[in-house]
Structure formats: structure tokens, C-alpha cells
PDB file of N, CA and C in Angstrom:
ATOM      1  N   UNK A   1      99.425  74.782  85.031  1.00  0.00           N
ATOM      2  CA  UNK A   1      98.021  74.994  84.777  1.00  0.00           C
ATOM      3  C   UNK A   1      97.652  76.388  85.303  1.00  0.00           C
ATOM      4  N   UNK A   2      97.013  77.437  84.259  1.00  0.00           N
ATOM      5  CA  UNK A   2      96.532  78.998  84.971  1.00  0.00           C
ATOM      6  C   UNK A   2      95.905  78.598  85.791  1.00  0.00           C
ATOM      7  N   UNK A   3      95.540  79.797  86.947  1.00  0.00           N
ATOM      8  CA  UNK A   3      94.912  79.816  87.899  1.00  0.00           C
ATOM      9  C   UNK A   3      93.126  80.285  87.519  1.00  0.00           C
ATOM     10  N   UNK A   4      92.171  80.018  88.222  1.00  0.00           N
ATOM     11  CA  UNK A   4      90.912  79.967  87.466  1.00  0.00           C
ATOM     12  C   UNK A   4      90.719  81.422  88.261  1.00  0.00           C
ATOM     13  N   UNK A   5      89.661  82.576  87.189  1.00  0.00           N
ATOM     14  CA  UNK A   5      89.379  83.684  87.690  1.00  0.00           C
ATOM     15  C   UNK A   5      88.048  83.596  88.399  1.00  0.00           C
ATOM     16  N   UNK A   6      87.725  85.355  89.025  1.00  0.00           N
ATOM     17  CA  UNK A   6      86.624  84.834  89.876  1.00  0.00           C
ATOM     18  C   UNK A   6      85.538  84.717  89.136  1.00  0.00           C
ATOM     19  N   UNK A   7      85.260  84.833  87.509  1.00  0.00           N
ATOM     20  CA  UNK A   7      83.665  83.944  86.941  1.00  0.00           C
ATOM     21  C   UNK A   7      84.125  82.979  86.761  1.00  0.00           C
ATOM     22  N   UNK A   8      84.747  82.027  87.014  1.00  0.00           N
ATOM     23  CA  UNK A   8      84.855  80.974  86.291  1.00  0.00           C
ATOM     24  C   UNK A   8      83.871  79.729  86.752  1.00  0.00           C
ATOM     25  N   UNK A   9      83.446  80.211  88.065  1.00  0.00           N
ATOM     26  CA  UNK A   9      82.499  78.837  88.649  1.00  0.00           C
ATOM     27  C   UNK A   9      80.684  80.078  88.069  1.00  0.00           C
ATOM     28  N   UNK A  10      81.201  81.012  87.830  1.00  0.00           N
ATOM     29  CA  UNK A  10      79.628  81.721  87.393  1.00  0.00           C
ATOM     30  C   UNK A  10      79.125  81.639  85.825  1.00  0.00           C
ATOM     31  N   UNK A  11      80.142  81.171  85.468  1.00  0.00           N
ATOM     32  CA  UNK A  11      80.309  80.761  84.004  1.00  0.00           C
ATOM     33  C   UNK A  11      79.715  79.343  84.138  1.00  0.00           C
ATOM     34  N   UNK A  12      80.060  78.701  84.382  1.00  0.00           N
ATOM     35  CA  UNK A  12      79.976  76.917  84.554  1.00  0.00           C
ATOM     36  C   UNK A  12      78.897  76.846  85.163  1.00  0.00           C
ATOM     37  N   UNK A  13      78.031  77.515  85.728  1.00  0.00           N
ATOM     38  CA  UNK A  13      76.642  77.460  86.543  1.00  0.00           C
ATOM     39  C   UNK A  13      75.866  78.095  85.622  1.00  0.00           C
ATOM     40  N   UNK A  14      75.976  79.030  84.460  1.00  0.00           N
ATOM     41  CA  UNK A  14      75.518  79.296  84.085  1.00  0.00           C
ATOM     42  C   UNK A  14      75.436  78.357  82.536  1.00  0.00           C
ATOM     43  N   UNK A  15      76.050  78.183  81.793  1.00  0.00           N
ATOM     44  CA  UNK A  15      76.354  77.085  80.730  1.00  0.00           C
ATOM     45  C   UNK A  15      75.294  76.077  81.305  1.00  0.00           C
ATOM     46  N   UNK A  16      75.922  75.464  82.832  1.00  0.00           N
ATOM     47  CA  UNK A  16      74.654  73.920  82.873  1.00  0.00           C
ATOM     48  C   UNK A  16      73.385  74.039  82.962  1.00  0.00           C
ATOM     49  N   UNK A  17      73.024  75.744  83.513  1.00  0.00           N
ATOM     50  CA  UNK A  17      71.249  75.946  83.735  1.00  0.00           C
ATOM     51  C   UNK A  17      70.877  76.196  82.556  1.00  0.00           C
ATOM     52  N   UNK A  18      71.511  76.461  81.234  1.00  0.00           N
ATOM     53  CA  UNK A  18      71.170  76.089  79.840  1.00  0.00           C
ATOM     54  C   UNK A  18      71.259  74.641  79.291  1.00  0.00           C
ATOM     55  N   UNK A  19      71.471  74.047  79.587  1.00  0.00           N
ATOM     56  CA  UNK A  19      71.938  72.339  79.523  1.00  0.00           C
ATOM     57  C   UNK A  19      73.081  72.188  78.795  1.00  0.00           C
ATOM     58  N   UNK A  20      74.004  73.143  79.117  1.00  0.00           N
ATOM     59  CA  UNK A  20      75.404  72.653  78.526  1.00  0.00           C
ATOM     60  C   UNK A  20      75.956  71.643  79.190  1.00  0.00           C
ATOM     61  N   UNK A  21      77.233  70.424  78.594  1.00  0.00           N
ATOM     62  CA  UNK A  21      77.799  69.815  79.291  1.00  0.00           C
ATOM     63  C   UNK A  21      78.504  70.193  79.204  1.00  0.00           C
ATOM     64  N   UNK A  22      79.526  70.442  80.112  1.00  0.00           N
ATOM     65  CA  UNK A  22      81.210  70.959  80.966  1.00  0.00           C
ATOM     66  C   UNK A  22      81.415  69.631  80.831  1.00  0.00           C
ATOM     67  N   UNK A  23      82.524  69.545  79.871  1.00  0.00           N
ATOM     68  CA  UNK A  23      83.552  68.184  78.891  1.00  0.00           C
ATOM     69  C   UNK A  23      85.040  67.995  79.683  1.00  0.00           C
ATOM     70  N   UNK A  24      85.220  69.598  79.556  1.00  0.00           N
ATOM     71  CA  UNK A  24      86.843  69.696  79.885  1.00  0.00           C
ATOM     72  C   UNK A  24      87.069  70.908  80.883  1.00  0.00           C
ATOM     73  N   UNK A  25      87.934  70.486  82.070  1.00  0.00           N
ATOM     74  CA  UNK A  25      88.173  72.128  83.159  1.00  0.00           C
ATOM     75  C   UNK A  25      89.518  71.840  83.969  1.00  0.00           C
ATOM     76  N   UNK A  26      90.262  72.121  83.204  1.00  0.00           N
ATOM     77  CA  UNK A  26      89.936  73.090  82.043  1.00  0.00           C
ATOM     78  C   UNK A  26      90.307  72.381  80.723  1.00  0.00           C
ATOM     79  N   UNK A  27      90.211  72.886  79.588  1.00  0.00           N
ATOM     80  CA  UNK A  27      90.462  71.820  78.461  1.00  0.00           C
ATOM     81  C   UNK A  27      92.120  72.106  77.399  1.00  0.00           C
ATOM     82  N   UNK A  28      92.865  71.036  77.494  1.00  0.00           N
ATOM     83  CA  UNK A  28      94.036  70.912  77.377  1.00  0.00           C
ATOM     84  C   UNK A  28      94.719  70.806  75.779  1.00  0.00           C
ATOM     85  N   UNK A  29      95.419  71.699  75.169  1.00  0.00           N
ATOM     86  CA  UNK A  29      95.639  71.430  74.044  1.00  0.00           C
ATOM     87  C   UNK A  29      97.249  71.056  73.833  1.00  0.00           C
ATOM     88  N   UNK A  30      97.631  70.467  73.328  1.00  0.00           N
ATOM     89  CA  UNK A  30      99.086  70.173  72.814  1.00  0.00           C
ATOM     90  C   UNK A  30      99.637  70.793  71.654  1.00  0.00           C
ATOM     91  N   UNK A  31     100.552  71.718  71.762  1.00  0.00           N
ATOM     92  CA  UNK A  31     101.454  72.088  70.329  1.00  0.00           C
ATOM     93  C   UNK A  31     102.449  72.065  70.323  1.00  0.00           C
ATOM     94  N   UNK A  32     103.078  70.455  69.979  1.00  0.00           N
ATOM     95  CA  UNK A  32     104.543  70.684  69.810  1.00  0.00           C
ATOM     96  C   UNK A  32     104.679  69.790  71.037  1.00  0.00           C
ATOM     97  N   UNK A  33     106.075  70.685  71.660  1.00  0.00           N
ATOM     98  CA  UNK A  33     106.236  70.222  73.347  1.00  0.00           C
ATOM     99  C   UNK A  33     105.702  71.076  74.315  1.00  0.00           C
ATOM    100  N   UNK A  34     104.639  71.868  73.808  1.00  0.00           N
ATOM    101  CA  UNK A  34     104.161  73.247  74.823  1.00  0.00           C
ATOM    102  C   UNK A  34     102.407  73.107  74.989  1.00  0.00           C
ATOM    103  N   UNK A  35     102.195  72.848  76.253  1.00  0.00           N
ATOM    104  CA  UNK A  35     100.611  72.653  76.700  1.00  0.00           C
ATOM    105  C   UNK A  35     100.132  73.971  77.069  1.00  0.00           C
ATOM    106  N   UNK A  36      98.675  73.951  76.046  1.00  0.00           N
ATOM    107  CA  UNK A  36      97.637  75.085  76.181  1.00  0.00           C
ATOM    108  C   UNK A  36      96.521  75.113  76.730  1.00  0.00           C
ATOM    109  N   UNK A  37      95.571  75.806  77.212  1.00  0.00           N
ATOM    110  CA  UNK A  37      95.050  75.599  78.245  1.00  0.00           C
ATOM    111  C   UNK A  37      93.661  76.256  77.839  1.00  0.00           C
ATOM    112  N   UNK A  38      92.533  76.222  77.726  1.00  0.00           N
ATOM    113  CA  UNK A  38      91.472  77.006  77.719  1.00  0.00           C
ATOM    114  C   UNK A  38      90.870  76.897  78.786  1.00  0.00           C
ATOM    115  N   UNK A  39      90.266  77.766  79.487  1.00  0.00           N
ATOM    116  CA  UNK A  39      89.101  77.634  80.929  1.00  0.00           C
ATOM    117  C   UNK A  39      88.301  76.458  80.852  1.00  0.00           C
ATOM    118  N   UNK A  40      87.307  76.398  80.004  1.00  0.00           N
ATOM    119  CA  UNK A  40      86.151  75.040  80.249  1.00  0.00           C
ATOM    120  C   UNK A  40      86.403  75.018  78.503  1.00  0.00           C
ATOM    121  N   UNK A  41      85.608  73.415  78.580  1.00  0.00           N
ATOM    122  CA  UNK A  41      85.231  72.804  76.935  1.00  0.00           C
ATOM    123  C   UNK A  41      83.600  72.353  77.438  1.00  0.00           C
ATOM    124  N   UNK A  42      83.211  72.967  76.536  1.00  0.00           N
ATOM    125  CA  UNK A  42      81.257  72.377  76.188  1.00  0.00           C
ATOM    126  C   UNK A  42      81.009  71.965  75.553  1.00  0.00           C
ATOM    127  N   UNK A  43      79.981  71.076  75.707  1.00  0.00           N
ATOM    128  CA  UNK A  43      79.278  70.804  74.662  1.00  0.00           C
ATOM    129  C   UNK A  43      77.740  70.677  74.524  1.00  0.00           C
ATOM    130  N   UNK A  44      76.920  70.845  73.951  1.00  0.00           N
ATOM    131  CA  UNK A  44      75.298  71.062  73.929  1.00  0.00           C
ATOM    132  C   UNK A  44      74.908  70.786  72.388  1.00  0.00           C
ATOM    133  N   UNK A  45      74.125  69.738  72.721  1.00  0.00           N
ATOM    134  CA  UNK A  45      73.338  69.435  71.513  1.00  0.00           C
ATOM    135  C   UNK A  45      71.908  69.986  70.763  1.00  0.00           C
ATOM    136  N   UNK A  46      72.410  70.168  69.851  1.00  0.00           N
ATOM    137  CA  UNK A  46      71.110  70.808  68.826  1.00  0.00           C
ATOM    138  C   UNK A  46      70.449  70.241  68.470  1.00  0.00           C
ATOM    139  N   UNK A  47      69.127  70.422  68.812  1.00  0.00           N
ATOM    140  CA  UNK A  47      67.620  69.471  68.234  1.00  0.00           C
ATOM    141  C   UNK A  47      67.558  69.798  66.934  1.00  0.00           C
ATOM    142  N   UNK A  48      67.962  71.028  66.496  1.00  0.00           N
ATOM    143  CA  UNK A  48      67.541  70.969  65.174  1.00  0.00           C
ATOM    144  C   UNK A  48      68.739  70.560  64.038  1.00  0.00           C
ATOM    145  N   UNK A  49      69.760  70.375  64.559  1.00  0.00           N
ATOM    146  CA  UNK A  49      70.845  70.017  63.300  1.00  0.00           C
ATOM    147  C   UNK A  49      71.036  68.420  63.969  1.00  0.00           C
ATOM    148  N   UNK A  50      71.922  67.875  62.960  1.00  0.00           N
ATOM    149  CA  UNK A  50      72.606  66.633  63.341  1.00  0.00           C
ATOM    150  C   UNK A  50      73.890  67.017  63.575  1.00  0.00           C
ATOM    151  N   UNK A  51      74.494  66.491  64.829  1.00  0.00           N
ATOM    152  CA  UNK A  51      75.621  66.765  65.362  1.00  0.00           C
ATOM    153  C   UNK A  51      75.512  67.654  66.758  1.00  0.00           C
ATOM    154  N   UNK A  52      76.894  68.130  66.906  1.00  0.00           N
ATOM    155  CA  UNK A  52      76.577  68.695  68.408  1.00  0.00           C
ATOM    156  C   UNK A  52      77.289  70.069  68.008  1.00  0.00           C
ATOM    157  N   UNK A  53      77.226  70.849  69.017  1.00  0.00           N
ATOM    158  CA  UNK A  53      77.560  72.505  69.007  1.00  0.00           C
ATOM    159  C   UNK A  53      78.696  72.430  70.268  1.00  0.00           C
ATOM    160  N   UNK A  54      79.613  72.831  69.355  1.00  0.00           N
ATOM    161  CA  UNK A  54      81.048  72.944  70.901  1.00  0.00           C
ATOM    162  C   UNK A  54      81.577  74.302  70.803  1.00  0.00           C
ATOM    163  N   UNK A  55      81.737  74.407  72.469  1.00  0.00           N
ATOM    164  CA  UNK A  55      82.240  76.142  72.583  1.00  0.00           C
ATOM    165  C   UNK A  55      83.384  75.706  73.243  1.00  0.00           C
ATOM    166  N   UNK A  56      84.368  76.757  73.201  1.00  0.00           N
ATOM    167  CA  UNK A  56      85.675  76.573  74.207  1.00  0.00           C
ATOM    168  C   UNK A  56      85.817  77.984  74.551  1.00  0.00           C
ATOM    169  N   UNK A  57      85.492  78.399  75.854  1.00  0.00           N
ATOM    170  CA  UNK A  57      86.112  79.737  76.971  1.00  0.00           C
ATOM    171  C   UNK A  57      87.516  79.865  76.827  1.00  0.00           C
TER     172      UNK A  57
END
């Protein structure tokens, strides 16, 4: 698992004072036999569409 840099908790404080939810930390992908890694997974819902809005760092 990478090591987390120094925004990574200024990132995540900043995402939740927008009302993001922090899903995944970090968030884990599989290809194959080789695990990938992104910093955080979000998610925040849109009042105006149906469905939700997902970001991955």
C-alpha cells in the first residue's frame, strides 16, 4: 500500500466541509493479479440529477 503524502489529510478535510463522503482510503482496484491503489474514493450527491457524482484522487 503507497505511503499517504503531506495533503492527503488536507484533501479529506476539505472534500467533507463540502459534504463529500470519503467511501474508500485509500480505494483499491484489481487488475489481473496486480493491486492498484488511488488516494481516497468519494462520493457526493447531486440535488439536481438522479444518481450520485463519484471522484477518485
Amino acid at each position: 500500500m503507497p505511503a499517504k503524502d503531506v495533503y492527503h489529510n488536507v484533501v479529506i478535510t476539505a472534500l467533507e466541509k463540502d459534504s463529500w463522503l470519503i467511501t474508500d482510503d485509500p480505494f483499491k482496484l484489481k487488475c489481473g493479479t496486480k493491486d492498484l491503489y488511488i488516494d481516497l474514493g468519494a462520493e457526493k450527491l447531486i440535488a439536481a440529477q438522479k444518481g450520485q457524482q463519484k471522484i477518485a484522487f
